[in-house]
N, C-alpha and C. Protein backbone atom coordinates (compact mmCIF):
# COMPACT_ATOMS: atom_id res chain seq x y z
N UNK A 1 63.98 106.94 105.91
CA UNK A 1 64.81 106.51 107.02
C UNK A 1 63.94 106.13 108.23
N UNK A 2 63.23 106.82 108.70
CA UNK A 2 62.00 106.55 109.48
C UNK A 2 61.22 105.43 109.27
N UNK A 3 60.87 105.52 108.07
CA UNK A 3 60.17 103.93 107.28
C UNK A 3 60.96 102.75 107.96
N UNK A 4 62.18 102.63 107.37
CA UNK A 4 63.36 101.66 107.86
C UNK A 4 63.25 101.28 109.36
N UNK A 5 63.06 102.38 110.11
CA UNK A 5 63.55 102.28 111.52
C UNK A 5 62.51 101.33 112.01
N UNK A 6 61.42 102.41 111.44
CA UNK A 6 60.02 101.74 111.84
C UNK A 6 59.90 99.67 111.52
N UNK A 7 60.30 99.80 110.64
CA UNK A 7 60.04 98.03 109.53
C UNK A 7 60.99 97.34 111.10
N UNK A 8 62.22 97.88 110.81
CA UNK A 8 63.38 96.87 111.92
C UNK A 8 63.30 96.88 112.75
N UNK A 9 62.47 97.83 113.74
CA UNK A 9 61.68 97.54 115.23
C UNK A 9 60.57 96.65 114.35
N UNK A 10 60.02 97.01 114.12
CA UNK A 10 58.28 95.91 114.02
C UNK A 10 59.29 94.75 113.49
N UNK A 11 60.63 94.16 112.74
CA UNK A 11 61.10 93.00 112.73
C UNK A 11 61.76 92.51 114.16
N UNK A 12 62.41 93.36 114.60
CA UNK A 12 62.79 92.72 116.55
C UNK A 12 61.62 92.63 117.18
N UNK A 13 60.39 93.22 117.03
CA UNK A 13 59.71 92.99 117.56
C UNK A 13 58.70 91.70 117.79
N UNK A 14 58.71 91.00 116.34
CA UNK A 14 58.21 90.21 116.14
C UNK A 14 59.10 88.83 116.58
N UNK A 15 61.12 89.08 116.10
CA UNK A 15 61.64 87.63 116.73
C UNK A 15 61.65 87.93 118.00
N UNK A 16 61.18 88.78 119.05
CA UNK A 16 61.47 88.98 120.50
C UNK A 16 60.39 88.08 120.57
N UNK A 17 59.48 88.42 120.55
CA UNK A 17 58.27 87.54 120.62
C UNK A 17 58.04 85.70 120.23
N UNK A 18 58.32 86.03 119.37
CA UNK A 18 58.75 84.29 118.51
C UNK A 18 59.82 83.71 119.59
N UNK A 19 61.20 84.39 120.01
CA UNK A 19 61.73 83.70 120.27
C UNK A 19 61.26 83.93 121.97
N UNK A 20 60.50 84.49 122.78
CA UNK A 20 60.56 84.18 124.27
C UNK A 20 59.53 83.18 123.65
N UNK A 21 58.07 82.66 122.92
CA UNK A 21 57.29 82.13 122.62
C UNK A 21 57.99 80.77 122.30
N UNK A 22 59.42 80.26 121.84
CA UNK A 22 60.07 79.25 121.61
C UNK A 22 60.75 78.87 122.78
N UNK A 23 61.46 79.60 123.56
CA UNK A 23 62.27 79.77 124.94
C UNK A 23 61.19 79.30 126.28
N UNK A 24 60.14 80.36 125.98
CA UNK A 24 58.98 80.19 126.96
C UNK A 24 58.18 78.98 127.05
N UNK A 25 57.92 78.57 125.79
CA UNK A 25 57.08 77.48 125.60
C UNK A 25 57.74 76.07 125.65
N UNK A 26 58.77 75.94 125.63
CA UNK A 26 59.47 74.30 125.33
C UNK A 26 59.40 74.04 127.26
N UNK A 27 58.79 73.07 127.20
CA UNK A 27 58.36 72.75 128.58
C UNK A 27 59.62 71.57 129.27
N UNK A 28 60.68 71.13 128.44
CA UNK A 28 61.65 70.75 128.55
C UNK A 28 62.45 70.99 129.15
N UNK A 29 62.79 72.89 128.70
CA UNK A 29 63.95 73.01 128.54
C UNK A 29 64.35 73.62 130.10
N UNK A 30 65.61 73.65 130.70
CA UNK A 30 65.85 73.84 131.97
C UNK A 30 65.83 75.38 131.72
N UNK A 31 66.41 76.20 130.98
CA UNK A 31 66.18 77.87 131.38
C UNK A 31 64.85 78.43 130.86
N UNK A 32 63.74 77.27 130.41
CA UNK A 32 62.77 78.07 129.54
C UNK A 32 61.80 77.47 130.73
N UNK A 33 61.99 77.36 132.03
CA UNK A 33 60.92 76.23 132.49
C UNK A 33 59.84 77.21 133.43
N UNK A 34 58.51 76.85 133.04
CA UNK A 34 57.91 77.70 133.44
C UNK A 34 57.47 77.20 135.05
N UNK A 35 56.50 77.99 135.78
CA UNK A 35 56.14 77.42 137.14
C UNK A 35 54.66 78.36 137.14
N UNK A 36 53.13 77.83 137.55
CA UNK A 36 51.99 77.95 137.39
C UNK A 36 51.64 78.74 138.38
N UNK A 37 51.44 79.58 138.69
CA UNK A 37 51.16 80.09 139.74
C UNK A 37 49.48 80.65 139.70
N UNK A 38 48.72 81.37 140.92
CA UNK A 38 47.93 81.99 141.05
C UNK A 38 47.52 82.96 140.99
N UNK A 39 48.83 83.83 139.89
CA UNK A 39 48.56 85.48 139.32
C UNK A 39 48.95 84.83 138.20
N UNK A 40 49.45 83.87 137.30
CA UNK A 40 49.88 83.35 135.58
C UNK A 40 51.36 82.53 136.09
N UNK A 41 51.54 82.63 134.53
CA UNK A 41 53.10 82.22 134.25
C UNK A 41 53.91 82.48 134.72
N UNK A 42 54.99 82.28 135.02
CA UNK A 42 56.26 82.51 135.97
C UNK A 42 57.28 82.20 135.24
N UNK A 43 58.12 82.83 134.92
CA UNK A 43 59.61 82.29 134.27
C UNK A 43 60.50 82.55 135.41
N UNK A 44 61.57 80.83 135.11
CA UNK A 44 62.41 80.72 135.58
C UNK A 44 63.49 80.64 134.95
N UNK A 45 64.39 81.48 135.45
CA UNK A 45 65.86 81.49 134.87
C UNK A 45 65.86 82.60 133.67
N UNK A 46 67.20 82.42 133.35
CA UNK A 46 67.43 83.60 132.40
C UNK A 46 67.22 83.94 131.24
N UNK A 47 66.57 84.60 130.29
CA UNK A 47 66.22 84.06 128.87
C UNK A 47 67.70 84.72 128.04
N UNK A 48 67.95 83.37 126.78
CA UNK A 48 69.33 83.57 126.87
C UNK A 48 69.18 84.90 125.66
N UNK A 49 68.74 86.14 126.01
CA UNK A 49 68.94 87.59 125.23
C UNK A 49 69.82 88.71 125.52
N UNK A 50 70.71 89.34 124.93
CA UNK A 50 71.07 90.35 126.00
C UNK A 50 71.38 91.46 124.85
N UNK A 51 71.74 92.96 125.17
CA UNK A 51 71.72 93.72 124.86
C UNK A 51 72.63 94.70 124.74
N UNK A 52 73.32 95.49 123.58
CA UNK A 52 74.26 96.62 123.42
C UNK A 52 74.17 97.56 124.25
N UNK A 53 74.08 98.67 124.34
CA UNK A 53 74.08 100.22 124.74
C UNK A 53 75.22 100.81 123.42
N UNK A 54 74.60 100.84 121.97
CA UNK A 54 75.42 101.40 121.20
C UNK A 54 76.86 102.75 121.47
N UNK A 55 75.16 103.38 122.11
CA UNK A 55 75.79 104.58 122.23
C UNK A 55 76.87 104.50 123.48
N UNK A 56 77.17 104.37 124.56
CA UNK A 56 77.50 104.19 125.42
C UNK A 56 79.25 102.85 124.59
N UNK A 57 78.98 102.38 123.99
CA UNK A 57 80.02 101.88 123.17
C UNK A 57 81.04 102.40 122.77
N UNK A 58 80.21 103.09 121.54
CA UNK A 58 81.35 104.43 121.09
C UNK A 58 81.36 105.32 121.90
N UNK A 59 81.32 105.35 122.76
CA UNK A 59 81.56 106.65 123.23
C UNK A 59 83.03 106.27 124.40
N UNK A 60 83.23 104.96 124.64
CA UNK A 60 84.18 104.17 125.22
C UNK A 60 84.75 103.38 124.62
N UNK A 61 84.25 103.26 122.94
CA UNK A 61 85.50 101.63 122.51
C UNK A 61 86.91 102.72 121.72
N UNK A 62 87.96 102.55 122.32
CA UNK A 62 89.30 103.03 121.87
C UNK A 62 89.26 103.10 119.92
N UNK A 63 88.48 102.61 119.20
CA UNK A 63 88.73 102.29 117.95
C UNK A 63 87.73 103.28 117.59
N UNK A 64 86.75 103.24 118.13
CA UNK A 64 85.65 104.63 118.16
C UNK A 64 85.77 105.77 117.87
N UNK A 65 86.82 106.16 119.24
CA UNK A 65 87.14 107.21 119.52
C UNK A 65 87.95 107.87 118.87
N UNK A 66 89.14 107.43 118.37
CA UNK A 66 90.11 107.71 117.14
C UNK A 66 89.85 107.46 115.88
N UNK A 67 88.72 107.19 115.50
CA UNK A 67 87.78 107.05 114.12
C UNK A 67 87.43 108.67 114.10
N UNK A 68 86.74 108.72 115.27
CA UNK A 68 86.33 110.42 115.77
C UNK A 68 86.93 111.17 115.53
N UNK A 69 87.94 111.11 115.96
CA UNK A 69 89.27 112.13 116.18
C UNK A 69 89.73 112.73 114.96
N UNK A 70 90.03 111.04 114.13
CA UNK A 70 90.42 111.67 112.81
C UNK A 70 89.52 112.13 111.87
N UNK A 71 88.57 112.12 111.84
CA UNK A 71 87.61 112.66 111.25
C UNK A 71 87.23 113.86 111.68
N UNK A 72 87.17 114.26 112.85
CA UNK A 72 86.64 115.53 113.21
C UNK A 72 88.21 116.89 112.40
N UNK A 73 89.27 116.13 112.88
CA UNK A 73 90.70 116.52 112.51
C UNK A 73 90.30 117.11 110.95
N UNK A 74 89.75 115.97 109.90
CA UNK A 74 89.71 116.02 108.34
C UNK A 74 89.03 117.22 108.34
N UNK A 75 87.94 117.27 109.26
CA UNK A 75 86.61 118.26 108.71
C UNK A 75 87.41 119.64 108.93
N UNK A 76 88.09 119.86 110.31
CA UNK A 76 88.67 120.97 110.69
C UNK A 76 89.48 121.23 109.70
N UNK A 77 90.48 120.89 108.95
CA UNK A 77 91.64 120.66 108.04
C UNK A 77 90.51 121.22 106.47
N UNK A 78 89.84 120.52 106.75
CA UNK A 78 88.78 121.22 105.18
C UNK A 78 88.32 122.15 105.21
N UNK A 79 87.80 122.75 106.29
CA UNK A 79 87.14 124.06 106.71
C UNK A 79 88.25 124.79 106.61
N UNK A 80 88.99 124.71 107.34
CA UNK A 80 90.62 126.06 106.86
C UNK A 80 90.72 126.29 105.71
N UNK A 81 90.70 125.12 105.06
CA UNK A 81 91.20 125.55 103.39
C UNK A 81 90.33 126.14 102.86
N UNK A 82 88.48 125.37 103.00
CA UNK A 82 88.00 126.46 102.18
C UNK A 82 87.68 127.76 102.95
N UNK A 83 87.97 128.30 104.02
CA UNK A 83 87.85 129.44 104.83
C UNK A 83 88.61 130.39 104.48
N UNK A 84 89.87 129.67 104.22
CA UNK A 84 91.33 130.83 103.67
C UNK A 84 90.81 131.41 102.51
N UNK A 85 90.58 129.93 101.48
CA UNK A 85 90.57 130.53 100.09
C UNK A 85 89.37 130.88 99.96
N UNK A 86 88.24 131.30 100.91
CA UNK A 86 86.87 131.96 100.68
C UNK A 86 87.39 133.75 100.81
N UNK A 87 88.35 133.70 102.00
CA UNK A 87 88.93 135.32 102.51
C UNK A 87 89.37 135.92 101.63
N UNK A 88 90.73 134.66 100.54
CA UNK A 88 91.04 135.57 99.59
C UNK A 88 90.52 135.77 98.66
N UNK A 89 89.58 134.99 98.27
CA UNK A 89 88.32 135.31 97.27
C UNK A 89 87.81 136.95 97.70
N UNK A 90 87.39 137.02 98.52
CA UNK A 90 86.72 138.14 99.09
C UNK A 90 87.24 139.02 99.06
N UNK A 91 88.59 139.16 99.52
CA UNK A 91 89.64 140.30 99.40
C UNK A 91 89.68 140.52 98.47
N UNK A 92 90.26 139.66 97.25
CA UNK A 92 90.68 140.05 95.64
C UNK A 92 88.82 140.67 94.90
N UNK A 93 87.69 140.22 95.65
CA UNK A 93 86.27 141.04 94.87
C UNK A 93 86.54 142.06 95.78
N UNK A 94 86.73 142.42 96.60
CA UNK A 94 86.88 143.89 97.45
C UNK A 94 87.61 145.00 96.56
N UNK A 95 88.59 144.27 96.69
CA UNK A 95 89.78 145.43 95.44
C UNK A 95 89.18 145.35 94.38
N UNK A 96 89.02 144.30 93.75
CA UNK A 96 88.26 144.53 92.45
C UNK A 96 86.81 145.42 92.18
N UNK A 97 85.82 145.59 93.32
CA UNK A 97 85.28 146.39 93.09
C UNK A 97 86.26 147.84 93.48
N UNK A 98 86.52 147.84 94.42
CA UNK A 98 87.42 149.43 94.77
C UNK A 98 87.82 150.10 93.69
N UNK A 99 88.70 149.08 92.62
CA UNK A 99 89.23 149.66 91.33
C UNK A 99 88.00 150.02 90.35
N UNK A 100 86.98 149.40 90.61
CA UNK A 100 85.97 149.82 89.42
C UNK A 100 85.31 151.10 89.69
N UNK A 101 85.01 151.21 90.77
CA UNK A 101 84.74 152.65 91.54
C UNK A 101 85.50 153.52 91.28
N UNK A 102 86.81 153.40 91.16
CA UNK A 102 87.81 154.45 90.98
C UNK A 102 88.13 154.83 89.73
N UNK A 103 87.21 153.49 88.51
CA UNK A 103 88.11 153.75 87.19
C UNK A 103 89.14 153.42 87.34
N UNK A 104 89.86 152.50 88.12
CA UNK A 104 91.19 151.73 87.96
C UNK A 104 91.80 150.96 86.53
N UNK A 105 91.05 150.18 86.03
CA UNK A 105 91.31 149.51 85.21
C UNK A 105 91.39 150.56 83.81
N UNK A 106 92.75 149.98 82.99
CA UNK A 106 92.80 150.75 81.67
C UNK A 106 91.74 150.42 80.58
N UNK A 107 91.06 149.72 80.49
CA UNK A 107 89.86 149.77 79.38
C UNK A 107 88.78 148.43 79.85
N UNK A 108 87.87 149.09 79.78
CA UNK A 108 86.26 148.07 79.91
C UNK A 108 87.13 146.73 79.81
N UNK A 109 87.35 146.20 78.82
CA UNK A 109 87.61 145.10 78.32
C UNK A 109 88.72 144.36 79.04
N UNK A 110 89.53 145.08 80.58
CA UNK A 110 89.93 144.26 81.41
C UNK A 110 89.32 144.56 83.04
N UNK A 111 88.69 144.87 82.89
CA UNK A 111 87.46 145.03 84.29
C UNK A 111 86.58 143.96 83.69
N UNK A 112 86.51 143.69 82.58
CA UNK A 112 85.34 142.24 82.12
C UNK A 112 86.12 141.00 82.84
N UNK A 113 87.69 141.25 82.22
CA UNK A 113 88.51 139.83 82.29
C UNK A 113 88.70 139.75 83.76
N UNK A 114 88.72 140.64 84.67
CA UNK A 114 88.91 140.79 85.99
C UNK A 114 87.67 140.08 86.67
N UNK A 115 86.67 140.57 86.11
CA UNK A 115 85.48 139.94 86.54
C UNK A 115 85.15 138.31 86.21
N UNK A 116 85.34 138.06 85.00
CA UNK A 116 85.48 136.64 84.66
C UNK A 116 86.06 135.91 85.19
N UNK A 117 87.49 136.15 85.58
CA UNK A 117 88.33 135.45 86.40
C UNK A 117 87.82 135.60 88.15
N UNK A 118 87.55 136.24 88.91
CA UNK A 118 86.87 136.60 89.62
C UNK A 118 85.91 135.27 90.08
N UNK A 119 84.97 135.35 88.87
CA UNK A 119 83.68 134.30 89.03
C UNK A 119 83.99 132.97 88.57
N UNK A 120 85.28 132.72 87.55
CA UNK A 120 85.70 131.33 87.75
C UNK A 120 86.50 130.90 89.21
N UNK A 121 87.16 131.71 89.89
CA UNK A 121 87.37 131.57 91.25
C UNK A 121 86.51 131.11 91.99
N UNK A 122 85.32 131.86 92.42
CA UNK A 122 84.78 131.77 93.20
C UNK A 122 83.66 130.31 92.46
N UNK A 123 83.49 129.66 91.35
CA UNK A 123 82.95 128.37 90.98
C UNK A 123 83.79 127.34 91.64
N UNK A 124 85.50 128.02 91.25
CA UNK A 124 86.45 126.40 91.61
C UNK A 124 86.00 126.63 93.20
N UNK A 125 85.66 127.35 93.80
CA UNK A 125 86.35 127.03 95.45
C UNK A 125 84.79 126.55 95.81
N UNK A 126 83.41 126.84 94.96
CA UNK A 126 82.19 126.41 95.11
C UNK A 126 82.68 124.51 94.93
N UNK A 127 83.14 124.26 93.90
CA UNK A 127 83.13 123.06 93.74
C UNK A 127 84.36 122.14 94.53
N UNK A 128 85.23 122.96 95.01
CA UNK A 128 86.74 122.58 95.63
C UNK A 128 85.37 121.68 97.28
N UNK A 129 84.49 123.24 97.14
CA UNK A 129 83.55 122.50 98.52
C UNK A 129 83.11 121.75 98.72
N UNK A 130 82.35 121.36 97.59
CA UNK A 130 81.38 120.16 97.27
C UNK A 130 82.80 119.25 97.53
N UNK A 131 83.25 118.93 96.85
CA UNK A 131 84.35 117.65 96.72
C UNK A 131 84.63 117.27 97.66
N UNK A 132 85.06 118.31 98.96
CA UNK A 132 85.75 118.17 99.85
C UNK A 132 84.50 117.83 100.76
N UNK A 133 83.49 118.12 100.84
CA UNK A 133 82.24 117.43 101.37
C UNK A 133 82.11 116.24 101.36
N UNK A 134 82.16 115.81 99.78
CA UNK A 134 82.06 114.68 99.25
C UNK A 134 82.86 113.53 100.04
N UNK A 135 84.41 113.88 100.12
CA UNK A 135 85.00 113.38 100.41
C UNK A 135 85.31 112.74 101.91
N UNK A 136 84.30 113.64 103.06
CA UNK A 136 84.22 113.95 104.17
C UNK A 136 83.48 112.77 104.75
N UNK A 137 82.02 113.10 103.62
CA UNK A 137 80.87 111.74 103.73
C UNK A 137 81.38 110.36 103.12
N UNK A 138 82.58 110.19 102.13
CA UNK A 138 82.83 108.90 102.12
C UNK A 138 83.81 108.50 103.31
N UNK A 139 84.52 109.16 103.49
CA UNK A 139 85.37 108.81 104.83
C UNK A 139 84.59 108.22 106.12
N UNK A 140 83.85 109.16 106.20
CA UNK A 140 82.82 108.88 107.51
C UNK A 140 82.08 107.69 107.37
N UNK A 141 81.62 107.31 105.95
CA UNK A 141 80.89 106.13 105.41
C UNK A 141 82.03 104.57 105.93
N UNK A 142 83.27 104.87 105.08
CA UNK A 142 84.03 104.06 105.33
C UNK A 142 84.41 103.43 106.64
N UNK A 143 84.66 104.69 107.57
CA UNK A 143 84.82 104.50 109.37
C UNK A 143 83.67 103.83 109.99
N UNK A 144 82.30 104.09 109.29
CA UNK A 144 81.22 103.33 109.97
C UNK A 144 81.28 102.10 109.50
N UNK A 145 81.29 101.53 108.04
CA UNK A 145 81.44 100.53 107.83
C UNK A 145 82.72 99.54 108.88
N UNK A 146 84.00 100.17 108.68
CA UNK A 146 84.83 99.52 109.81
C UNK A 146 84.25 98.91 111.12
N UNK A 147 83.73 100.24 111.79
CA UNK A 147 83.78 99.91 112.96
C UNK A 147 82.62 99.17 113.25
N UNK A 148 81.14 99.16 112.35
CA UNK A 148 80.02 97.98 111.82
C UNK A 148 81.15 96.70 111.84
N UNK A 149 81.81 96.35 110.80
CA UNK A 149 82.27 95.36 110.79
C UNK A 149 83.02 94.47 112.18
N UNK A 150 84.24 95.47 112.65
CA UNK A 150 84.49 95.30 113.90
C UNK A 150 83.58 94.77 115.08
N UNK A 151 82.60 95.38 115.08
CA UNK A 151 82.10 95.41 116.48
C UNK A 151 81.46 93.77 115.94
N UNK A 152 80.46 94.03 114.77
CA UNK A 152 79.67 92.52 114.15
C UNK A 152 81.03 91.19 114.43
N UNK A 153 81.98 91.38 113.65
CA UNK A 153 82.95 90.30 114.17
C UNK A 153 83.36 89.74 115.56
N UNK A 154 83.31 90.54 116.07
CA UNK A 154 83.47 90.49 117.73
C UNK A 154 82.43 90.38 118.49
N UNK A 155 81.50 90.20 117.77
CA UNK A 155 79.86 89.70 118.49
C UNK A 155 80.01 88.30 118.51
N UNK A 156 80.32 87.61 117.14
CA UNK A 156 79.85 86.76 116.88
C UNK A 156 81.45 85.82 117.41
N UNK A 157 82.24 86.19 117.78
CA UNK A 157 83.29 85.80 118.50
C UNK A 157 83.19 85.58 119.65
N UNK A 158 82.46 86.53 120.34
CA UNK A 158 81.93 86.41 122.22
C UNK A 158 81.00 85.82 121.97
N UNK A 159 80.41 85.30 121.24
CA UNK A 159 79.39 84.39 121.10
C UNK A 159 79.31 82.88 120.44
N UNK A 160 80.52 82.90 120.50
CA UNK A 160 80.65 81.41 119.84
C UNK A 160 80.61 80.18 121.02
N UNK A 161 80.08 80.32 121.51
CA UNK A 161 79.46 79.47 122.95
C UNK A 161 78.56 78.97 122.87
N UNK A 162 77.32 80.29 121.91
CA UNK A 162 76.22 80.12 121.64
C UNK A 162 75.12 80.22 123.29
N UNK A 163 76.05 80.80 124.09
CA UNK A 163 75.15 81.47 125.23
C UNK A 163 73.98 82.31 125.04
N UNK A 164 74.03 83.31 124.38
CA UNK A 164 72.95 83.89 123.38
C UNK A 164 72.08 83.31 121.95
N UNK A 165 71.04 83.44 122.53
CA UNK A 165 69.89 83.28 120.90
C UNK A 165 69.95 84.84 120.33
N UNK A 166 70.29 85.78 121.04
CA UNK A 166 70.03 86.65 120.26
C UNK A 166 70.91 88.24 120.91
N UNK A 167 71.53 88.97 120.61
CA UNK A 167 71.92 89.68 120.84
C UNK A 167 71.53 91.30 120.57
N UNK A 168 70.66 91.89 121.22
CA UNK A 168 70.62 93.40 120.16
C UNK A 168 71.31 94.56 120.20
N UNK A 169 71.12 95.55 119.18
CA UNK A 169 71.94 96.89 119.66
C UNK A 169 70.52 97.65 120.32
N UNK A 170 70.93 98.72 120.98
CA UNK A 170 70.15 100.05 121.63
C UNK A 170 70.54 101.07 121.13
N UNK A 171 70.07 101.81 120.76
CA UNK A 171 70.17 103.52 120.86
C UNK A 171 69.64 104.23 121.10
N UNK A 172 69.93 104.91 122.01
CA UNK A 172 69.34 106.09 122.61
C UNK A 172 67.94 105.02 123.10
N UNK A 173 67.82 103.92 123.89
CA UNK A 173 66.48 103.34 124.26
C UNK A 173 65.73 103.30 122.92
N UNK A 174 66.40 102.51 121.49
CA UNK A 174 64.81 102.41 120.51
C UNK A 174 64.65 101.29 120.47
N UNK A 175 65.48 100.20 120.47
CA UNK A 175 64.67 99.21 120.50
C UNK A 175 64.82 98.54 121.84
N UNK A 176 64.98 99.04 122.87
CA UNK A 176 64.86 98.10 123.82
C UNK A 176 64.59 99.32 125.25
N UNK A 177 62.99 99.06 125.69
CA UNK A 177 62.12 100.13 125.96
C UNK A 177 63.00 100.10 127.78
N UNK A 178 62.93 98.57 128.13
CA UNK A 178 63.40 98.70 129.65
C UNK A 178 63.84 96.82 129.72
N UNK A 179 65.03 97.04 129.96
CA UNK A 179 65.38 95.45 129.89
C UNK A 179 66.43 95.56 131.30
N UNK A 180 66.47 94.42 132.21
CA UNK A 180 66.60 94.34 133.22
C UNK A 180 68.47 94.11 133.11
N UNK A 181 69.18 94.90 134.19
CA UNK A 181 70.35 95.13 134.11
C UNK A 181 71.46 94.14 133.55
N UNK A 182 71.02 93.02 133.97
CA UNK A 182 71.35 91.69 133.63
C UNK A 182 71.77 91.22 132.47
N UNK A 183 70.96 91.88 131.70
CA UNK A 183 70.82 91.34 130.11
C UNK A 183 71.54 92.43 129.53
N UNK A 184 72.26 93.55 130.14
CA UNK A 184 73.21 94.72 128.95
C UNK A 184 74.65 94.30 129.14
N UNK A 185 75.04 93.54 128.45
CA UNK A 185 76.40 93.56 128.07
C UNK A 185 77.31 94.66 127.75
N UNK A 186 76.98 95.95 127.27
CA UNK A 186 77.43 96.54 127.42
C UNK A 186 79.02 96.53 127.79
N UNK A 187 79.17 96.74 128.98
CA UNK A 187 80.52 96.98 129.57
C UNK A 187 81.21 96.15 129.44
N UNK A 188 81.20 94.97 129.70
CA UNK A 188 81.55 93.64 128.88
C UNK A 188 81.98 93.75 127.80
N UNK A 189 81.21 94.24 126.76
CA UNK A 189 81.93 93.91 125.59
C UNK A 189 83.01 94.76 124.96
N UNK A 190 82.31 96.56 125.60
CA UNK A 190 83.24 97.29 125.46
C UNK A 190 84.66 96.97 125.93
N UNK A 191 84.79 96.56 127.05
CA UNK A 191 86.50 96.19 127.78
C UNK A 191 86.92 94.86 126.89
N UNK A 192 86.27 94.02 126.41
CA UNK A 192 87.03 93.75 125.61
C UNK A 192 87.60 93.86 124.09
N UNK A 193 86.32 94.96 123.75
CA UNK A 193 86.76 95.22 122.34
C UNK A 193 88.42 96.07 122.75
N UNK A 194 88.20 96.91 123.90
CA UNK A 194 89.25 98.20 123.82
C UNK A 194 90.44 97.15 123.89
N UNK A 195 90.86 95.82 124.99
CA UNK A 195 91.89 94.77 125.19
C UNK A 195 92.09 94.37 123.72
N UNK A 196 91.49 94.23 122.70
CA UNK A 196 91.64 93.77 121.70
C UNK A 196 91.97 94.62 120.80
N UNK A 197 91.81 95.60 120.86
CA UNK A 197 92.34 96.94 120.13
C UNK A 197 93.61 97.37 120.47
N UNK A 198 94.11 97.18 122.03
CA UNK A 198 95.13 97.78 122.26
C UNK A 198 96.13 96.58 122.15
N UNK A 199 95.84 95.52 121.72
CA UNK A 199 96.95 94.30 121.24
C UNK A 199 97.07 94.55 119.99
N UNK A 200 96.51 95.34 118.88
CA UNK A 200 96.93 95.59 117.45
C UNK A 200 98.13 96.72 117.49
């Protein structure tokens, strides 16, 4: 995962470069136009890039937030169940040892079956866990994919102007070390994803 992170910064890193080097260099163009000065290069005007604040997204887009909700809801809702049926697991080996201590049971041969049943219990609610894990991480998989899709569709929608060459996400500051206020869309895009959410 680290590998990954690492490769897709060193790939933004390289079209950031390419593209101010295309932007910067076309001596043409009216927002790429440079001016010579007596400390270097000088750019004028705006380079057409701008930038997410992921985090700062979800943490404000309405579709986000109730992705959250219900999911946090599922996990809580799974934890009860296997919490209950862990207690009565526990309770029913409590008594079941109590009775063996006491010589409760009428012959060996149902303190075995007590026990057997016992430990197939406590397998189903081992595996009832897993499942319900299972099931936890595809949900969550699914909600990211959504809201990936969402947000990607609605990029390329506020962008059909073609005002931007390039648009990135941020998180937590990784790929974008210090970029001037100008260039974070951010809030922008959030108010209108939420306007567009609250018309569905």
């Amino acid at each position: 995962m680290k590998n990954l992170s690492l490769i897709l910064n060193a790939v933004l890193a390289v079209a950031v470069i390419i593209l101010f080097w295309l932007v910067l260099g076309n001596k043409s163009s009216e927002t790429g136009k440079k001016a010579l000065t007596g400390k270097g290069v000088v750019s004028v005007g705006k380079l057409p890039i701008a930038y997410i604040n992921i985090d700062s997204l979800l943490l404000n887009y309405q579709f986000a937030k109730d992705a959250n909700e219900a999911l946090t809801k599922r996990q809580e809702e799974s934890r009860l169940t296997i919490n209950t049926k862990a207690r009565q697991l526990q309770t029913e080996m409590g008594e079941f040892q109590r009775k063996l201590e006491n010589n409760a049971f009428l012959s060996r041969e149902r303190a075995e079956q007590e026990q057997v049943r016992l430990q197939k219990k406590q397998q189903e609610l081992q595996q009832m866990d897993g499942k319900l894990s299972q099931e936890l991480m595809q949900v969550q998989q699914k909600m990211s994919e959504g809201l990936r899709d969402t947000i990607t569709k609605f990029i390329k929608e506020y962008n059909k102007d073609g005002k931007y060459e390039m648009i990135l996400s941020n998180t937590s500051s990784d790929n974008v070390l210090w970029a001037s206020k100008g260039y974070d869309i951010t809030e922008e895009v959030t108010k209108m994803l939420n306007e567009r959410f609250e018309k569905k």
